[in-house]
C-alpha atoms as a PDB file:
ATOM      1  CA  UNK A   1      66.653 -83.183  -6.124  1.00  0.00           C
ATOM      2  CA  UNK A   2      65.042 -81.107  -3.695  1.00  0.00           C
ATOM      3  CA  UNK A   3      61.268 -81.224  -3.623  1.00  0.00           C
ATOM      4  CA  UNK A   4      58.878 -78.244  -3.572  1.00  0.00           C
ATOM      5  CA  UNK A   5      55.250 -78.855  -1.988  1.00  0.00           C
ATOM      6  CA  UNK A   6      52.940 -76.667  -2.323  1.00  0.00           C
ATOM      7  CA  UNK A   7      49.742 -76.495  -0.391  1.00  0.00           C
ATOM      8  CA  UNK A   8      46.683 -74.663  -0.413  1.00  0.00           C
ATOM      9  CA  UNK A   9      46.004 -73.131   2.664  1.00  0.00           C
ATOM     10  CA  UNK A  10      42.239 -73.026   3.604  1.00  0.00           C
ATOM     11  CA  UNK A  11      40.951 -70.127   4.620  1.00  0.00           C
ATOM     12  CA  UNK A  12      40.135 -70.101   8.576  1.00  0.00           C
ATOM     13  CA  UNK A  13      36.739 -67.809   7.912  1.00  0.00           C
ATOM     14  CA  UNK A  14      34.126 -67.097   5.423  1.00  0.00           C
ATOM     15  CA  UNK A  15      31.694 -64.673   5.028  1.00  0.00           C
ATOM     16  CA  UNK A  16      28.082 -64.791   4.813  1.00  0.00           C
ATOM     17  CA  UNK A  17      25.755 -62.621   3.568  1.00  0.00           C
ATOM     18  CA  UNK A  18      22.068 -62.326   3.985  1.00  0.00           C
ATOM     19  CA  UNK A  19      19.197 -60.222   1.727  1.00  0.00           C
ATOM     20  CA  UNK A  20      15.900 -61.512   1.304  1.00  0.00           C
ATOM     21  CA  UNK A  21      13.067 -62.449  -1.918  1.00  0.00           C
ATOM     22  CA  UNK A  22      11.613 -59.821  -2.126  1.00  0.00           C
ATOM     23  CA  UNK A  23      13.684 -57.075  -0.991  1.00  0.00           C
ATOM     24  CA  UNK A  24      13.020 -54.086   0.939  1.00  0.00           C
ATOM     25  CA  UNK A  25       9.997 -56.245   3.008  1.00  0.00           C
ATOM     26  CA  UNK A  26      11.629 -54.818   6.028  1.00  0.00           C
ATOM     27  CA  UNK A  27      12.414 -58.306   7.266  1.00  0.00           C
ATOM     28  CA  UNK A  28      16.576 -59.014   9.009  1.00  0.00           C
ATOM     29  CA  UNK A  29      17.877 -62.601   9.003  1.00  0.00           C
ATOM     30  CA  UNK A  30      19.806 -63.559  11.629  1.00  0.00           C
ATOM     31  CA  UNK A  31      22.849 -66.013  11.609  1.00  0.00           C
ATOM     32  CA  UNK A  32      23.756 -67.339  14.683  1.00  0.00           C
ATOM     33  CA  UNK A  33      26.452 -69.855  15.819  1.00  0.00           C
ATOM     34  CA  UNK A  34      29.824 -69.586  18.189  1.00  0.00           C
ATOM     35  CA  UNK A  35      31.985 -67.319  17.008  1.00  0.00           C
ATOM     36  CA  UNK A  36      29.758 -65.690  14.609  1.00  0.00           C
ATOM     37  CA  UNK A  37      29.876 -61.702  14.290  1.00  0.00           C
ATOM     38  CA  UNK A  38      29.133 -59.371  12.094  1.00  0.00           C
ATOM     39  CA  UNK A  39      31.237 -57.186  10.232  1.00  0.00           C
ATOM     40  CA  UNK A  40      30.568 -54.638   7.759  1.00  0.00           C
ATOM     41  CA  UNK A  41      27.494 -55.929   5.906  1.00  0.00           C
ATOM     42  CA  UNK A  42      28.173 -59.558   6.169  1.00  0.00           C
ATOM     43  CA  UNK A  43      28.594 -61.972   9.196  1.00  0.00           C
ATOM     44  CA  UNK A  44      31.869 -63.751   9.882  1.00  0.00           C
ATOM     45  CA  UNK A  45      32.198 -67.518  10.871  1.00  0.00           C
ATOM     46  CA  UNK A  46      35.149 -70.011  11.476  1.00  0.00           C
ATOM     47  CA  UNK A  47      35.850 -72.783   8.964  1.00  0.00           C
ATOM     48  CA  UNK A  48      33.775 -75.602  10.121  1.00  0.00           C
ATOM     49  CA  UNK A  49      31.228 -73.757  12.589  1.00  0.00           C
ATOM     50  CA  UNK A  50      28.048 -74.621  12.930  1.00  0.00           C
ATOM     51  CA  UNK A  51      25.462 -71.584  11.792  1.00  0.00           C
ATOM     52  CA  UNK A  52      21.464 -71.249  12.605  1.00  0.00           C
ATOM     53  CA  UNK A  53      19.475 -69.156  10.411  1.00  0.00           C
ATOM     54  CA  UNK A  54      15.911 -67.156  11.362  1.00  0.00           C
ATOM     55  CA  UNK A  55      14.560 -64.223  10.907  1.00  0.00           C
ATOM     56  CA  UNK A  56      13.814 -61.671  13.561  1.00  0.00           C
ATOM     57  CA  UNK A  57       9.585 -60.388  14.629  1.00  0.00           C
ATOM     58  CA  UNK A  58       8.819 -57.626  13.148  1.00  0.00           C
ATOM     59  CA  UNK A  59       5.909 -55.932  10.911  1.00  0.00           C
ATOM     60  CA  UNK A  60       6.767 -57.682   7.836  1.00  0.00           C
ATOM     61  CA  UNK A  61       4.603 -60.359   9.847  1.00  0.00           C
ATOM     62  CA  UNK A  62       1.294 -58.607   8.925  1.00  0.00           C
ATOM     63  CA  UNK A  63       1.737 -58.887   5.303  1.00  0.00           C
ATOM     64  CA  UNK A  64       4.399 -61.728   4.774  1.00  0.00           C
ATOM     65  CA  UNK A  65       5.556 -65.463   5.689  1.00  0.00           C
ATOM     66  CA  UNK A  66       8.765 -66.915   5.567  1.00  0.00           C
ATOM     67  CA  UNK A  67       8.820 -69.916   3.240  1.00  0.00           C
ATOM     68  CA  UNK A  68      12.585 -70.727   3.931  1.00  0.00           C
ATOM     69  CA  UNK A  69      16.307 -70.328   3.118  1.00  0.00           C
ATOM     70  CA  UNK A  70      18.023 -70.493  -0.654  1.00  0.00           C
ATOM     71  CA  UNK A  71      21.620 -70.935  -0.422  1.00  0.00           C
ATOM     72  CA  UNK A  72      23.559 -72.047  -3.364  1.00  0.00           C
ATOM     73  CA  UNK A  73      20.019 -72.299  -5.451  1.00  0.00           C
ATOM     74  CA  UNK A  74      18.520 -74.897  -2.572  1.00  0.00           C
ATOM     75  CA  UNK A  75      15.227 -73.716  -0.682  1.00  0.00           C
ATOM     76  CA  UNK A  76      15.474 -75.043   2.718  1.00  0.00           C
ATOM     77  CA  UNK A  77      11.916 -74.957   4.084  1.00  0.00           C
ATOM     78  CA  UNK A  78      11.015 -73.697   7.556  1.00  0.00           C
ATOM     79  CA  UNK A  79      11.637 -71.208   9.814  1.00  0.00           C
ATOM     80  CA  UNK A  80      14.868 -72.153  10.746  1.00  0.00           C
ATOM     81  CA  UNK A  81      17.886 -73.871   9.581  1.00  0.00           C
ATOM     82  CA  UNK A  82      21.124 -74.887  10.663  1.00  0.00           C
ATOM     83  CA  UNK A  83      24.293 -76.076   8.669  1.00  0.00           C
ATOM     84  CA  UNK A  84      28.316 -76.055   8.380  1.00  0.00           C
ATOM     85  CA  UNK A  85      29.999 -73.168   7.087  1.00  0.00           C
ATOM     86  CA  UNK A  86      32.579 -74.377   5.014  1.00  0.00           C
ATOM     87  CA  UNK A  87      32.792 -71.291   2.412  1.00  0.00           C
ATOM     88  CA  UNK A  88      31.615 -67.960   1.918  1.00  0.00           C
ATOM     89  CA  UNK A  89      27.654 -67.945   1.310  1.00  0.00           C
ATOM     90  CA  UNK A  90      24.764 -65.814   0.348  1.00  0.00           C
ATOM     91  CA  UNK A  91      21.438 -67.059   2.184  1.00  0.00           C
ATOM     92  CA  UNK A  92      18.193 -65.204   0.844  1.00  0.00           C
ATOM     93  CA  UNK A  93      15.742 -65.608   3.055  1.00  0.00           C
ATOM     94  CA  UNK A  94      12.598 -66.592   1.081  1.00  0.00           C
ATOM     95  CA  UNK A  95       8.903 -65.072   1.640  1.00  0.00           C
ATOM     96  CA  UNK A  96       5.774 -65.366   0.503  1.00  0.00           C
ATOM     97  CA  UNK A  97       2.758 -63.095   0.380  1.00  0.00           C
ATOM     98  CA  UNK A  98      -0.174 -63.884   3.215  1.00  0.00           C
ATOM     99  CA  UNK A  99      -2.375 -61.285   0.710  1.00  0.00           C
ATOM    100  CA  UNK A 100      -3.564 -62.891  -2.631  1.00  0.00           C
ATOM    101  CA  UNK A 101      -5.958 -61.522  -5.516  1.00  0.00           C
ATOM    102  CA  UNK A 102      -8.702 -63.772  -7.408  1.00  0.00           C
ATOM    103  CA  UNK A 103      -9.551 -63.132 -10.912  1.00  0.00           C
ATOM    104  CA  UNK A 104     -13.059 -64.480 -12.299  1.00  0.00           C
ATOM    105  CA  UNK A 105     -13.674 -64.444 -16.282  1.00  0.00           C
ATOM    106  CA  UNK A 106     -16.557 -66.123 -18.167  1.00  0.00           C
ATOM    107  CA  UNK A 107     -16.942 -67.552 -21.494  1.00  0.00           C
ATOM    108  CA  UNK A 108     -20.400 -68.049 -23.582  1.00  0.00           C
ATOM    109  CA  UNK A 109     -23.478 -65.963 -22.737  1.00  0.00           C
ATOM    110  CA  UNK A 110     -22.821 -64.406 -19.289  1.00  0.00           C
ATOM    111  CA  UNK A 111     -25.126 -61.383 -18.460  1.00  0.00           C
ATOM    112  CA  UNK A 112     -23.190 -60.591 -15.457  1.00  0.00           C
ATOM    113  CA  UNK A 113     -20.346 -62.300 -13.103  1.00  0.00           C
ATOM    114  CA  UNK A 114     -20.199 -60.540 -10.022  1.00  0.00           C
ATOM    115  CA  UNK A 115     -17.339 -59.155  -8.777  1.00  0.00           C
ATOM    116  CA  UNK A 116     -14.631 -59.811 -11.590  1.00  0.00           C
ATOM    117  CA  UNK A 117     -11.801 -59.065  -9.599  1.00  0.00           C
ATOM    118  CA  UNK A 118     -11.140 -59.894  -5.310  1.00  0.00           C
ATOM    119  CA  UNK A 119      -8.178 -57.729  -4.623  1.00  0.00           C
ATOM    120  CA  UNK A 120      -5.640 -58.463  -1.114  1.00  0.00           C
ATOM    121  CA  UNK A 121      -7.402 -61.416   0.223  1.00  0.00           C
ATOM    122  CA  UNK A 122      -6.413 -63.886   3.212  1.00  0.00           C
ATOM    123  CA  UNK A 123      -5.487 -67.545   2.626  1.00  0.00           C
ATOM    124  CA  UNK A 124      -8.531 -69.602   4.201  1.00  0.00           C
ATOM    125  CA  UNK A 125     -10.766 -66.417   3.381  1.00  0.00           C
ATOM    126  CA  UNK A 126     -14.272 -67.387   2.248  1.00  0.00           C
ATOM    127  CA  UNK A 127     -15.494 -65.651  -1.120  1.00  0.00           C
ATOM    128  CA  UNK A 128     -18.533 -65.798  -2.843  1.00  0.00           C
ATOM    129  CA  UNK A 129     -19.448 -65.366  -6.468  1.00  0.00           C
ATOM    130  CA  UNK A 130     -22.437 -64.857  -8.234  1.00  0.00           C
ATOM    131  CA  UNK A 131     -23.587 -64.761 -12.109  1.00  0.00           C
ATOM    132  CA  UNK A 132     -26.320 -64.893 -14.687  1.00  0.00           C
ATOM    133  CA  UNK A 133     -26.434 -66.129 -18.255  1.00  0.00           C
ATOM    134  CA  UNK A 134     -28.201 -63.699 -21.149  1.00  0.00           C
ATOM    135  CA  UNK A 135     -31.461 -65.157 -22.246  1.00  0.00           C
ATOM    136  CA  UNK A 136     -31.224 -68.018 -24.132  1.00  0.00           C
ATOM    137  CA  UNK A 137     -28.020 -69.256 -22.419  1.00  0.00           C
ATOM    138  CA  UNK A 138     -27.305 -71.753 -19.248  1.00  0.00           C
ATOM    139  CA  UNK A 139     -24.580 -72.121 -16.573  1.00  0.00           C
ATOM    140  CA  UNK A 140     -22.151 -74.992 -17.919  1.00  0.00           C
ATOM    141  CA  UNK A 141     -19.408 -75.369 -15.304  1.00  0.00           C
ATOM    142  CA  UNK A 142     -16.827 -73.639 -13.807  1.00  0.00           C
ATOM    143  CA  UNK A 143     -12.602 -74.053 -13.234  1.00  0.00           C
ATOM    144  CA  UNK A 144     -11.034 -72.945 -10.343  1.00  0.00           C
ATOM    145  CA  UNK A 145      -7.136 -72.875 -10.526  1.00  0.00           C
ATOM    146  CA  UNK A 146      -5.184 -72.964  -6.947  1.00  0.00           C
ATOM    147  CA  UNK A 147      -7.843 -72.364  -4.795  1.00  0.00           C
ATOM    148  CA  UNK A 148      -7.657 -74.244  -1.497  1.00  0.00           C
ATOM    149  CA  UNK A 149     -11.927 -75.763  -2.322  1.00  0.00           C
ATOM    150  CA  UNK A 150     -14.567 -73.994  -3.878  1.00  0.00           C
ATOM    151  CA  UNK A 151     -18.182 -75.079  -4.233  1.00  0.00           C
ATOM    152  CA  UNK A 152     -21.604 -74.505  -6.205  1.00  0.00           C
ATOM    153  CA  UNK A 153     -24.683 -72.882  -5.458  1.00  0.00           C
ATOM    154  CA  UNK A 154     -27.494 -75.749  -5.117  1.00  0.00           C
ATOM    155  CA  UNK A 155     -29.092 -73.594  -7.806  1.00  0.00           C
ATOM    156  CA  UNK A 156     -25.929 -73.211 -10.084  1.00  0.00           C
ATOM    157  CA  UNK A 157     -26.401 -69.440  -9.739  1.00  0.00           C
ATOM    158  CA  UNK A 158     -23.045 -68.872  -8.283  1.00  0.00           C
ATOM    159  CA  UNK A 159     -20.197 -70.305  -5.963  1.00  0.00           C
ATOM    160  CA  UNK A 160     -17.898 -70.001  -3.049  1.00  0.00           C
ATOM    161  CA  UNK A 161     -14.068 -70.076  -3.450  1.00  0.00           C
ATOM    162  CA  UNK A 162     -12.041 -70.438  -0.288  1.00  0.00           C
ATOM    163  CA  UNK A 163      -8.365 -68.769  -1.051  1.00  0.00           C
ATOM    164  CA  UNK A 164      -5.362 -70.859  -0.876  1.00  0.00           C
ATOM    165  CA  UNK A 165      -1.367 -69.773  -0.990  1.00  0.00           C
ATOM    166  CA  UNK A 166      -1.924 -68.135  -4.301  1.00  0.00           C
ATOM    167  CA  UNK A 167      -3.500 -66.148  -6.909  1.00  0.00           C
ATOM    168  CA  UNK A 168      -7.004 -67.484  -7.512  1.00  0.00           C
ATOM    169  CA  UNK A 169      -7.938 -67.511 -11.319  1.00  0.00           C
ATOM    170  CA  UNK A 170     -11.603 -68.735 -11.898  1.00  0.00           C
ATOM    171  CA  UNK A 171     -13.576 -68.923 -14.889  1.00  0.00           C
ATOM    172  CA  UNK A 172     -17.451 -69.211 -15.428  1.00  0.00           C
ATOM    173  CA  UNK A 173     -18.459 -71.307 -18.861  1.00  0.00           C
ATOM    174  CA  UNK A 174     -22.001 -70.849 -19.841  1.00  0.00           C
ATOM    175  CA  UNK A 175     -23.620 -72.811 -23.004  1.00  0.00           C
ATOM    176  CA  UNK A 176     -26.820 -72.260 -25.062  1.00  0.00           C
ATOM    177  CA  UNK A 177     -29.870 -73.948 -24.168  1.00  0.00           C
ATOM    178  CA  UNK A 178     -31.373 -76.256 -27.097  1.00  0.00           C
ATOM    179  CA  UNK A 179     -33.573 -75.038 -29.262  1.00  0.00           C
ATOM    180  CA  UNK A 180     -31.980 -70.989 -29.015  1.00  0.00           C
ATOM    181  CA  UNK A 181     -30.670 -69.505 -32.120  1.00  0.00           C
ATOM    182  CA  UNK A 182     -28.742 -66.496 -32.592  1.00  0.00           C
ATOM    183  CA  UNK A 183     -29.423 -64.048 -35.627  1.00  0.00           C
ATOM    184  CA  UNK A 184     -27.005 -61.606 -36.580  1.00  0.00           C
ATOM    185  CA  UNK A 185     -27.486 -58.857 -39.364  1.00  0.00           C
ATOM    186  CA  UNK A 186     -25.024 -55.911 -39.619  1.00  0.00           C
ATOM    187  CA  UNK A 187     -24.518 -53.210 -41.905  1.00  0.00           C
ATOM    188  CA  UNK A 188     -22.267 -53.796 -45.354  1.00  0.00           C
ATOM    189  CA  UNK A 189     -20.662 -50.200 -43.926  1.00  0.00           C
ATOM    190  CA  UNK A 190     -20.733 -49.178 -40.760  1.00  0.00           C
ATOM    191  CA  UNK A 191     -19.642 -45.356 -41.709  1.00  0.00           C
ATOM    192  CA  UNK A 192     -22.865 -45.746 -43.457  1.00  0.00           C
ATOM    193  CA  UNK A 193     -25.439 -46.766 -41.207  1.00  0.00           C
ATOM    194  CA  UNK A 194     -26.371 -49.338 -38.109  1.00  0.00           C
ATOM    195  CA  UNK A 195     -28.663 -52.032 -37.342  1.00  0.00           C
ATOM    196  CA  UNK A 196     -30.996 -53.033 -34.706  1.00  0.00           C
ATOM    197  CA  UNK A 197     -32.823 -55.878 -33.687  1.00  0.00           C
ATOM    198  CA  UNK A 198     -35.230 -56.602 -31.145  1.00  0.00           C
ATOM    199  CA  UNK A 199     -33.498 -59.892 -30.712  1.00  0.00           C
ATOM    200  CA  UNK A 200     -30.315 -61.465 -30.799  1.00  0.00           C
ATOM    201  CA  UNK A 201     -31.211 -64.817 -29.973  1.00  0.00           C
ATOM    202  CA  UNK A 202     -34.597 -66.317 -30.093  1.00  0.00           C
ATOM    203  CA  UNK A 203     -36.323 -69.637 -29.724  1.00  0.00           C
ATOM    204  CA  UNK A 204     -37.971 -71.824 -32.679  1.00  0.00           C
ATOM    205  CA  UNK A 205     -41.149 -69.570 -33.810  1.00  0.00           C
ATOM    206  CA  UNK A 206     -40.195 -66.519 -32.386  1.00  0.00           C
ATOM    207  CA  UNK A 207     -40.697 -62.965 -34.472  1.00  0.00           C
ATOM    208  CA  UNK A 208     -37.302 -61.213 -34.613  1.00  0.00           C
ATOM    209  CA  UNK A 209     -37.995 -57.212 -36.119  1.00  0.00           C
ATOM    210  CA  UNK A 210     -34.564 -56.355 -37.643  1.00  0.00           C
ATOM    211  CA  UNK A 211     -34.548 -52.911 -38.814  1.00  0.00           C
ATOM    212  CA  UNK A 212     -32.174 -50.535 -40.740  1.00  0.00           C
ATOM    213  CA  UNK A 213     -30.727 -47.269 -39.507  1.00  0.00           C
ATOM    214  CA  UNK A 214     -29.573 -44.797 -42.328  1.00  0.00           C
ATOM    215  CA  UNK A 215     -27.191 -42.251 -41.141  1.00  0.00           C
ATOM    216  CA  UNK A 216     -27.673 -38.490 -42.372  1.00  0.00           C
ATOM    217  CA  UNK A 217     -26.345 -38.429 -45.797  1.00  0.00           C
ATOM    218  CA  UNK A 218     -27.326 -41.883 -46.830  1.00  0.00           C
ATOM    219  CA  UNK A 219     -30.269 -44.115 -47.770  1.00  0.00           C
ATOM    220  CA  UNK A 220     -31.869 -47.418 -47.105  1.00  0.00           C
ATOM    221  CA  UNK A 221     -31.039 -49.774 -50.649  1.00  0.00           C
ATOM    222  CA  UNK A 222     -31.817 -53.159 -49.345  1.00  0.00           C
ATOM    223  CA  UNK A 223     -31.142 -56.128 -46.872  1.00  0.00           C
ATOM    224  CA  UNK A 224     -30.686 -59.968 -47.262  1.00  0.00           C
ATOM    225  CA  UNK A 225     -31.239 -62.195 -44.353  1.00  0.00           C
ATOM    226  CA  UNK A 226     -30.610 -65.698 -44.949  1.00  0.00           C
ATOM    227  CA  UNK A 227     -30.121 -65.096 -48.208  1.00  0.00           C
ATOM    228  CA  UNK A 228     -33.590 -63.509 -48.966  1.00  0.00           C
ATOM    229  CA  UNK A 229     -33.515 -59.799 -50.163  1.00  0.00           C
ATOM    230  CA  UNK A 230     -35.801 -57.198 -48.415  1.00  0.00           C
ATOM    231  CA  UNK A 231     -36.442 -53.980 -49.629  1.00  0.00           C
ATOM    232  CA  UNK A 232     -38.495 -52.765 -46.519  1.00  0.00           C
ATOM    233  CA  UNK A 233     -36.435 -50.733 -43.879  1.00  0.00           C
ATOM    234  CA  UNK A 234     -38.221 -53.018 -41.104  1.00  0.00           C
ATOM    235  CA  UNK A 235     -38.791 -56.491 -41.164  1.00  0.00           C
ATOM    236  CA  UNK A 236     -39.875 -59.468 -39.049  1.00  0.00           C
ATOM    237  CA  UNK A 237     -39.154 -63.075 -40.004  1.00  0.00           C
ATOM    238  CA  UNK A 238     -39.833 -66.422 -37.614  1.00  0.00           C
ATOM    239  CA  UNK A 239     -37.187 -67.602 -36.159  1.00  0.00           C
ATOM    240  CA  UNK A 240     -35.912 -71.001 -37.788  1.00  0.00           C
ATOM    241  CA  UNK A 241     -34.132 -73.982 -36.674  1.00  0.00           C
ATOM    242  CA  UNK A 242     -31.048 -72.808 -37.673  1.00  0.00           C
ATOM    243  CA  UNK A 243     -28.605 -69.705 -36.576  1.00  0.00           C
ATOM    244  CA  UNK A 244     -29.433 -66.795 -38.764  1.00  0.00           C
ATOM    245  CA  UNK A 245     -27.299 -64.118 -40.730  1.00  0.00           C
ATOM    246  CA  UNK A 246     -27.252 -61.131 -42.708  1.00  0.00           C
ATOM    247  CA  UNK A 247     -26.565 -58.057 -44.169  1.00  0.00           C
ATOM    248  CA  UNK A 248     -28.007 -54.678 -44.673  1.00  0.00           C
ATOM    249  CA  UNK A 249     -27.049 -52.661 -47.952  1.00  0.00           C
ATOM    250  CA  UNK A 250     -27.258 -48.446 -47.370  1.00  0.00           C
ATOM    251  CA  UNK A 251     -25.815 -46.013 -50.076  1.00  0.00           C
ATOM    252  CA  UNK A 252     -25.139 -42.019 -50.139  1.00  0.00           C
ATOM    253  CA  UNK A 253     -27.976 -39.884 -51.166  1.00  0.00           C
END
């Protein structure tokens, strides 16, 4: 019986084509190799042949860096790279920003952190923090996330962060010094009136003056601090071991 073989041919070239991450940086890559040519938005190259990527000068420089080459969903690090072109191909060529931004938050009793935000900084680019704790309040510690080093102030008063390769996210903890309390008294209804105080935290013995605000329209009824009712609009009380609360009671006329 006569026998039919079929064979696959293999194509003799494949096509390559080139964009970058992120787009539109300005940056062209390159593909070099014998026989190589390009052709109508993509390069051509024999079965087999031997192709070397780059990427050629230009301003993209200023702002960018070329991390490497992702074919097939493999990075190839570096700034060049050479393989064997045995089917068609998409090569993104794979940057990375030389510009990053640091973002400093604090938690606890910060009076001030100073700045909050560094915007378009340099990798190895020095920058220097400062901050303050509210009275009654102490500098803890501090994280810094993907920084290349940071350091303290001898004095704890603030630090330097030296940028690495990424955003720089840093945040100041602050804790409250033994023997501080905190007293909090606020109005039952705050469409009715407001408090103030003359502190918000206080030490052991200290006279707090808390002292109700009627708006027009409504009256002073009472307020209860720790449990213990007041019926004067202004009072003191000592400060006790203990955080303090309470509320202040106003009514319509």
């Amino acid at each position: 019986a006569d026998a039919t073989i079929l064979a696959k041919l293999k194509p003799a070239w494949h096509k390559i084509y080139t964009n970058t991450e992120p787009a539109g940086i300005g940056a062209d890559v390159e593909v070099d190799g014998t026989d190589v040519s390009y052709v109508d938005g993509f390069y051509r190259c024999p079965d087999g042949g031997t192709i070397t990527l780059s990427v050629y000068s230009g301003d993209w420089e200023e702002e960018y860096r070329l991390v490497g080459y992702r074919i097939g969903g493999t990075l190839h690090s570096g700034s060049t790279y050479t393989c064997t072109v045995t089917s068609d191909m998409t090569v993104t060529a794979v940057f990375e920003s030389k510009y990053h931004d640091m973002f400093i938050t604090s938690e606890g009793g910060a009076n001030y952190v100073s700045p909050t935000y560094w915007p378009h900084k340099q990798e190895d680019q020095s920058l220097n923090i400062t901050w303050g704790p509210n009275e009654g309040y102490q500098f803890s510690h501090w994280t810094v996330t993907d920084a290349k080093s940071y350091s303290l102030n001898s004095d704890n008063s603030g630090g330097t962060v030296v940028m690495g390769n990424k955003d720089v996210y840093v945040v100041v903890y602050f804790e409250r010094i033994p023997g501080y309390y905190t007293i909090d008294v606020e109005p039952d209804n705050y469409s009715y009136g407001s408090t103030s105080l003359s502190k918000y935290i206080a030490q052991v013995g200290d006279t707090v003056t808390v002292t109700a605000n009627p708006y027009t329209g409504y009256h002073f009824v009472r307020m209860v601090i720790d449990g213990v009712p007041y019926t004067d609009r202004s009072v003191s009380i000592v400060m006790p071991a203990h955080d303090v609360t309470g509320t202040v009671y106003f009514e319509p006329d």
